[in-house]
C-alpha atoms as a PDB file:
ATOM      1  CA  UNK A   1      16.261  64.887  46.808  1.00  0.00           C
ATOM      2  CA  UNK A   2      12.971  64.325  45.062  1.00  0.00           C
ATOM      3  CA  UNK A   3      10.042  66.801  45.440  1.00  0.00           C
ATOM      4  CA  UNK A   4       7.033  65.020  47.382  1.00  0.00           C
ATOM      5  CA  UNK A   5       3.998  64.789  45.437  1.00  0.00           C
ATOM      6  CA  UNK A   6       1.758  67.257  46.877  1.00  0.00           C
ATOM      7  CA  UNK A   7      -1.440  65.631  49.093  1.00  0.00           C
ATOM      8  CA  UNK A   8      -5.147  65.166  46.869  1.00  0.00           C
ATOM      9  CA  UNK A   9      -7.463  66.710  48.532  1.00  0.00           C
ATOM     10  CA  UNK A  10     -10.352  63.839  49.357  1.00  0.00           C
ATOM     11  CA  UNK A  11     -13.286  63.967  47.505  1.00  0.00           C
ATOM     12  CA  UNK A  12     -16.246  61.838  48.696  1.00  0.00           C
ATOM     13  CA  UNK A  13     -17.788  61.340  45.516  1.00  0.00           C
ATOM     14  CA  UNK A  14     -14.612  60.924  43.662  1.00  0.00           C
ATOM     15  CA  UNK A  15     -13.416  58.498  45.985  1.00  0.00           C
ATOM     16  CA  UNK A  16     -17.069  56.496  46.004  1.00  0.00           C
ATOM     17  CA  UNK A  17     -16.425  56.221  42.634  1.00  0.00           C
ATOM     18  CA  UNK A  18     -12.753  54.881  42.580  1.00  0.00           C
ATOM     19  CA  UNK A  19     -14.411  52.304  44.630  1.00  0.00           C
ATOM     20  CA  UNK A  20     -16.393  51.399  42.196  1.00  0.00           C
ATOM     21  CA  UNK A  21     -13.878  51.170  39.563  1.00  0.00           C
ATOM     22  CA  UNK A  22     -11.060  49.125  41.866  1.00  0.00           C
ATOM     23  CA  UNK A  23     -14.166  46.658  42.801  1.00  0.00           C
ATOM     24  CA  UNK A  24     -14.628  45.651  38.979  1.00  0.00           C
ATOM     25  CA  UNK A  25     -10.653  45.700  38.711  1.00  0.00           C
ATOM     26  CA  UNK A  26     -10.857  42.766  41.185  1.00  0.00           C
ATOM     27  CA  UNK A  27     -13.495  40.848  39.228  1.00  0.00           C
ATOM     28  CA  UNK A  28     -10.965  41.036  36.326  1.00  0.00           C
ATOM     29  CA  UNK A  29      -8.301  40.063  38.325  1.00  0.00           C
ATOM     30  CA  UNK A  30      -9.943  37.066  40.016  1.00  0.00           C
ATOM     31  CA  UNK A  31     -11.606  35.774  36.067  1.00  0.00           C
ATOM     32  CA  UNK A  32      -7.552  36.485  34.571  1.00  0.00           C
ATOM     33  CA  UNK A  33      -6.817  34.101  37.268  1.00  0.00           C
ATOM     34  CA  UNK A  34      -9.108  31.859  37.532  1.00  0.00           C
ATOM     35  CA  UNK A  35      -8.060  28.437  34.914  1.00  0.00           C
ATOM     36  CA  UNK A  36      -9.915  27.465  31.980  1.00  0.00           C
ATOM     37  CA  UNK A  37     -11.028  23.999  33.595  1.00  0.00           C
ATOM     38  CA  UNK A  38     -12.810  25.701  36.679  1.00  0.00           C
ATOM     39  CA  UNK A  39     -15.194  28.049  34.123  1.00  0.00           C
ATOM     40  CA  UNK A  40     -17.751  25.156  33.680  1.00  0.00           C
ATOM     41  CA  UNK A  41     -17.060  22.684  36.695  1.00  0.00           C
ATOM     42  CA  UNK A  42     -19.853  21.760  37.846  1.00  0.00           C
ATOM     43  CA  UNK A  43     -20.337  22.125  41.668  1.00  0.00           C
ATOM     44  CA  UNK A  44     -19.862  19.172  44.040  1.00  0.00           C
ATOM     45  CA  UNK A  45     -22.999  17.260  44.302  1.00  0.00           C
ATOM     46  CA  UNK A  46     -24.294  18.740  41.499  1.00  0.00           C
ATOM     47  CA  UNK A  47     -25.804  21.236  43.700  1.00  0.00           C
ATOM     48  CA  UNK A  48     -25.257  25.536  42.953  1.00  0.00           C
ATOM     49  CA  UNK A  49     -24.378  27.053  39.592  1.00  0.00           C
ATOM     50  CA  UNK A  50     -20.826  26.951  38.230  1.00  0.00           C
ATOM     51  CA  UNK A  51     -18.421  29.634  37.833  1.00  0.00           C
ATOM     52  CA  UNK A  52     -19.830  30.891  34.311  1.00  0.00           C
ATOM     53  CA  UNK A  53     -23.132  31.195  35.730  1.00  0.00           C
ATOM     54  CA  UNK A  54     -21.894  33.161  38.591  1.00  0.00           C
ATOM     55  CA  UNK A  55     -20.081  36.003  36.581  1.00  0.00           C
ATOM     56  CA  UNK A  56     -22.846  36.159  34.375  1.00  0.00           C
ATOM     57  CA  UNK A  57     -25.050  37.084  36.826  1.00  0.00           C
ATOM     58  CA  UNK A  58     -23.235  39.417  37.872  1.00  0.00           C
ATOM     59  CA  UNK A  59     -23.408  40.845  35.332  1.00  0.00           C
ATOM     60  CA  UNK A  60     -27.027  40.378  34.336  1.00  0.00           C
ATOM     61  CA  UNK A  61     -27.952  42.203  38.069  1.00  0.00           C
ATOM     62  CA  UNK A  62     -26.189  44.929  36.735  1.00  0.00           C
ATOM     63  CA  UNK A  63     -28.357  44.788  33.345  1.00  0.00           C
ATOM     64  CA  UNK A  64     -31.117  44.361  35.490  1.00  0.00           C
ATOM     65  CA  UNK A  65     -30.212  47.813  37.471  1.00  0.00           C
ATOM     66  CA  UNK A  66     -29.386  49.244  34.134  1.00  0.00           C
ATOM     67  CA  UNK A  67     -32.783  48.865  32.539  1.00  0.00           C
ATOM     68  CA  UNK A  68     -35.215  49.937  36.089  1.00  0.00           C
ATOM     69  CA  UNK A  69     -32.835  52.551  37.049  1.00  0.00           C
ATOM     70  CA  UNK A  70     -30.954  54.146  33.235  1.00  0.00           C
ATOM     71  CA  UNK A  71     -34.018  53.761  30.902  1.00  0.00           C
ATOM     72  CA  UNK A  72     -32.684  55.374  27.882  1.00  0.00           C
ATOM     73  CA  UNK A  73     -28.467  55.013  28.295  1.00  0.00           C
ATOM     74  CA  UNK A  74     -26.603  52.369  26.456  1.00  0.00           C
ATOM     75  CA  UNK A  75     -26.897  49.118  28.396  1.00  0.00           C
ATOM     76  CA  UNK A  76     -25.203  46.004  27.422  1.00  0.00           C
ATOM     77  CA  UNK A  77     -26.750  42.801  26.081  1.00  0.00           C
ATOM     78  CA  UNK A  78     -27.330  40.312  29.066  1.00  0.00           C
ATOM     79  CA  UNK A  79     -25.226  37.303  28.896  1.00  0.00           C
ATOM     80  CA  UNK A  80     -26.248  33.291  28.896  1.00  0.00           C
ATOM     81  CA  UNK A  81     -25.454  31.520  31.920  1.00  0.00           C
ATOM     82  CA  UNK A  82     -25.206  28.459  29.649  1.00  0.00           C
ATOM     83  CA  UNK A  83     -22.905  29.333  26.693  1.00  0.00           C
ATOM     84  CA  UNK A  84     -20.427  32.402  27.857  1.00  0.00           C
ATOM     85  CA  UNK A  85     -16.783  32.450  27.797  1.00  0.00           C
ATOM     86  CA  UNK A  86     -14.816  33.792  30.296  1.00  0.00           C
ATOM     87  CA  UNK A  87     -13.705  35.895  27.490  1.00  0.00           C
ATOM     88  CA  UNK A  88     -17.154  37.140  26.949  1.00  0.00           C
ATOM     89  CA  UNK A  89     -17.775  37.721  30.347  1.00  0.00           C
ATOM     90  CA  UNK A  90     -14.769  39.676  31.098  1.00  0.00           C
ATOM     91  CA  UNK A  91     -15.912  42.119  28.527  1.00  0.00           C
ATOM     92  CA  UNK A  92     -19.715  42.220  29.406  1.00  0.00           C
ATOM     93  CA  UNK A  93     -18.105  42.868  33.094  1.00  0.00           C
ATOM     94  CA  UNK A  94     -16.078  45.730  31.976  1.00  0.00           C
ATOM     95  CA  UNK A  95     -19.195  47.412  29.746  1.00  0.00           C
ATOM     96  CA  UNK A  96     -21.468  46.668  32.801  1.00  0.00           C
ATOM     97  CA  UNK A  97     -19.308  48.436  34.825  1.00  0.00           C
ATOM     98  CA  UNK A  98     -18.547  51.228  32.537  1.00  0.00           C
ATOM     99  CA  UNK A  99     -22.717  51.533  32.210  1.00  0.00           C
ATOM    100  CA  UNK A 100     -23.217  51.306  35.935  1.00  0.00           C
ATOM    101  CA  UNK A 101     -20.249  53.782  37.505  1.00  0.00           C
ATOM    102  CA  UNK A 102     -21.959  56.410  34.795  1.00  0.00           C
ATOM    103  CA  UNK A 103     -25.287  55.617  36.554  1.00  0.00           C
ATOM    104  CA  UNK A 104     -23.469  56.010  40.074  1.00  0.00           C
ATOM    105  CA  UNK A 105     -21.902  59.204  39.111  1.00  0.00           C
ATOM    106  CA  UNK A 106     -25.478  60.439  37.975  1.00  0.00           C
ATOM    107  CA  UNK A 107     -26.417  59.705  41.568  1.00  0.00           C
ATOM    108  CA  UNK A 108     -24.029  61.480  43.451  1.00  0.00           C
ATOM    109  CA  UNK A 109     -25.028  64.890  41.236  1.00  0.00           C
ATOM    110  CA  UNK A 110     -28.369  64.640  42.038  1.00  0.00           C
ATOM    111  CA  UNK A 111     -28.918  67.342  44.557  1.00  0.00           C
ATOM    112  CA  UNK A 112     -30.832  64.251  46.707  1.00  0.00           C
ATOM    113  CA  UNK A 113     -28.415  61.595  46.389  1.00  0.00           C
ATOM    114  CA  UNK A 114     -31.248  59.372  44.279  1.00  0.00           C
ATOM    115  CA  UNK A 115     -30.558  56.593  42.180  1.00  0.00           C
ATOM    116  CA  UNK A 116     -33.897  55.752  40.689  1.00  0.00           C
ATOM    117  CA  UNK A 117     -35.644  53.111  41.452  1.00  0.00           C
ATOM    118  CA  UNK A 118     -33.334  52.238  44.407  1.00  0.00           C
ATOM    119  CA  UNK A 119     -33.545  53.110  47.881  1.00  0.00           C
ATOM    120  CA  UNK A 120     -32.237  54.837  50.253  1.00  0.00           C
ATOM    121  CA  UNK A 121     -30.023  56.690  48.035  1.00  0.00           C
ATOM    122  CA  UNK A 122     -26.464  56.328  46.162  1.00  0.00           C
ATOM    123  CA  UNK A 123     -24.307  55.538  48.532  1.00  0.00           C
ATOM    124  CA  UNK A 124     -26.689  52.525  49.754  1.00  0.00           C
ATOM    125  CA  UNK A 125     -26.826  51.811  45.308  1.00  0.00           C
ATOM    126  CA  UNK A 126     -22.410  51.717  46.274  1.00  0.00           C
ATOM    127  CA  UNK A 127     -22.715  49.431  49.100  1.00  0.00           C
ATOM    128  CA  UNK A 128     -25.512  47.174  47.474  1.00  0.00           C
ATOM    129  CA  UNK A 129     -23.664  46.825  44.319  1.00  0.00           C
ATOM    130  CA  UNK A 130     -19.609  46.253  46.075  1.00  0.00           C
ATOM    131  CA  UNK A 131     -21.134  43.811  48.706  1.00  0.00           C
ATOM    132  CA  UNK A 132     -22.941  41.829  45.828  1.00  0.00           C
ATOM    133  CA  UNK A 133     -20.031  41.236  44.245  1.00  0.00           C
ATOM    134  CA  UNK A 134     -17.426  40.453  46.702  1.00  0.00           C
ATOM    135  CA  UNK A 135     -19.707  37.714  47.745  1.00  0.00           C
ATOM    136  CA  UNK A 136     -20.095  36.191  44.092  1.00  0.00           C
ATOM    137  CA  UNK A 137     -15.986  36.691  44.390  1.00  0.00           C
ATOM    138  CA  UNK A 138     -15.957  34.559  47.381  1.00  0.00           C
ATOM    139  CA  UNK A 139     -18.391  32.091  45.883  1.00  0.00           C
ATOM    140  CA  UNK A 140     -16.322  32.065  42.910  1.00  0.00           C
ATOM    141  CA  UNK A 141     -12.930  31.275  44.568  1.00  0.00           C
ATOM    142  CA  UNK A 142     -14.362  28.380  47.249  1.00  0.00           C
ATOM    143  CA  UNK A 143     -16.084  26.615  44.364  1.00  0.00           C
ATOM    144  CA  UNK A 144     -12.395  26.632  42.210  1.00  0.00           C
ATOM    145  CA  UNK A 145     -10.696  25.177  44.774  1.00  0.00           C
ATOM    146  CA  UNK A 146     -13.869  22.450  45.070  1.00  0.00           C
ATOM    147  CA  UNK A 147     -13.244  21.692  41.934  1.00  0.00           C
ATOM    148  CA  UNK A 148      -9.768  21.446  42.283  1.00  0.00           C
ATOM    149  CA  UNK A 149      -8.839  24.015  40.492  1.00  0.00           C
ATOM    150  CA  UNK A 150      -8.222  26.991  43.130  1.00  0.00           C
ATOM    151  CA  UNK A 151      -6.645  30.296  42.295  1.00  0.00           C
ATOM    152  CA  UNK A 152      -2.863  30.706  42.485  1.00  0.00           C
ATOM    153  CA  UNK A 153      -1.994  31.850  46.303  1.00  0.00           C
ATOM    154  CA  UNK A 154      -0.621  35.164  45.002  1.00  0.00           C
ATOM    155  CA  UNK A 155      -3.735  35.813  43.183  1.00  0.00           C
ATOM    156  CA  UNK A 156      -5.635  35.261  46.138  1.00  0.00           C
ATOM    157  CA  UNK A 157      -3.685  37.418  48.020  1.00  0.00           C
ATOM    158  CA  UNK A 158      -3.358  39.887  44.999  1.00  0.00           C
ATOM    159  CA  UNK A 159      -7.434  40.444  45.067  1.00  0.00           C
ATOM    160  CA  UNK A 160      -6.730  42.225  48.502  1.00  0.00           C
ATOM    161  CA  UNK A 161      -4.100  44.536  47.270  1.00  0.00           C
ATOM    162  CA  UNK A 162      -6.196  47.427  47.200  1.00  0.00           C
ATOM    163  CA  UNK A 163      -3.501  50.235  46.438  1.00  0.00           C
ATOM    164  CA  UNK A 164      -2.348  48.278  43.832  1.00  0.00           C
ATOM    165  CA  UNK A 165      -5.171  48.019  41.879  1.00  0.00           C
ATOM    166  CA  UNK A 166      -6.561  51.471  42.865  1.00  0.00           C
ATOM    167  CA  UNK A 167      -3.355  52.440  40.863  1.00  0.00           C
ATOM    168  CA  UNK A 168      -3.680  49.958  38.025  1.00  0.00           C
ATOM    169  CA  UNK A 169      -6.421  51.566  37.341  1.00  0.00           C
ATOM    170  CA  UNK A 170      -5.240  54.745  36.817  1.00  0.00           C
ATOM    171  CA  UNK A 171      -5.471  56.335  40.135  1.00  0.00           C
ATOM    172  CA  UNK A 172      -2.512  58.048  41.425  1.00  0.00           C
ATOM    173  CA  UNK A 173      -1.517  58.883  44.669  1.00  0.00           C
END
């Protein structure tokens, strides 16, 4: 009989930053699943910004962190609303979130918990930047299926699979 693998012992910070890596895991996911014809749809009515606009803002609010609060790291190029390709955005997301989970990680070893320029402290920086997201997510999956062109149903339940892509991403259990 096979050996269980012995318990991790939790790590707050480590785990914080997991988060962090399994929330950009799940923008990847939702953008490999999301169709070609729903990247520059425009809204119904006309009204809102399309899909390409949202992921490059996410992406340029990350930029925008990058620049007030890691003067001096590597930060990646913002991206045009107008003109990006999923393809392009994918990869700005991924060096984004590369940039910002080495900002994070500063945070947590500072002996006060500060992410400069951002109050209260890192974990609030964790919350602020997981909560923006998922909401761009959501806003990213109603407007495909307004412009008829909504995620597969296993995607949308794959987004959820948390384990899964907490492992997929190189965390084991």
């Amino acid at each position: 009989m096979a050996k269980p693998a012995p318990k991790r012992e939790f790590v707050l910070s480590q785990a914080l930053l997991e988060a962090y890596t399994v929330n950009e895991r799940m923008n990847q996911y939702l953008l490999e699943n999301l169709s070609d014809e729903a990247w520059r749809a425009e809204p119904p009515d006309g009204k809102g910004r399309p899909i390409a606009a949202i992921a490059a803002h996410i992406h340029n609010v990350r930029h925008i962190w990058l620049v007030v609060s890691a003067k001096g790291s590597k930060i990646p190029e913002k991206l045009d609303r107008d003109k990006c390709t999923k393809k392009q955005a994918m990869a700005a997301l991924a060096k984004s979130a590369e940039a910002m989970g080495k900002l994070l990680e500063a945070g947590l070893q500072h002996p006060e918990g500060r992410v400069k320029n951002f109050r209260p402290d890192v974990a609030g920086a964790f919350g602020y930047m997981i909560a923006h997201e998922a909401h761009h997510r959501g806003q990213i999956c109603m407007l495909a299926r307004q412009v008829g062109h909504p995620l597969p149903k296993m995607a949308g339940f794959g987004m959820w699979e948390w384990g899964k892509l907490w492992r997929e991403c190189g965390f084991g259990e």
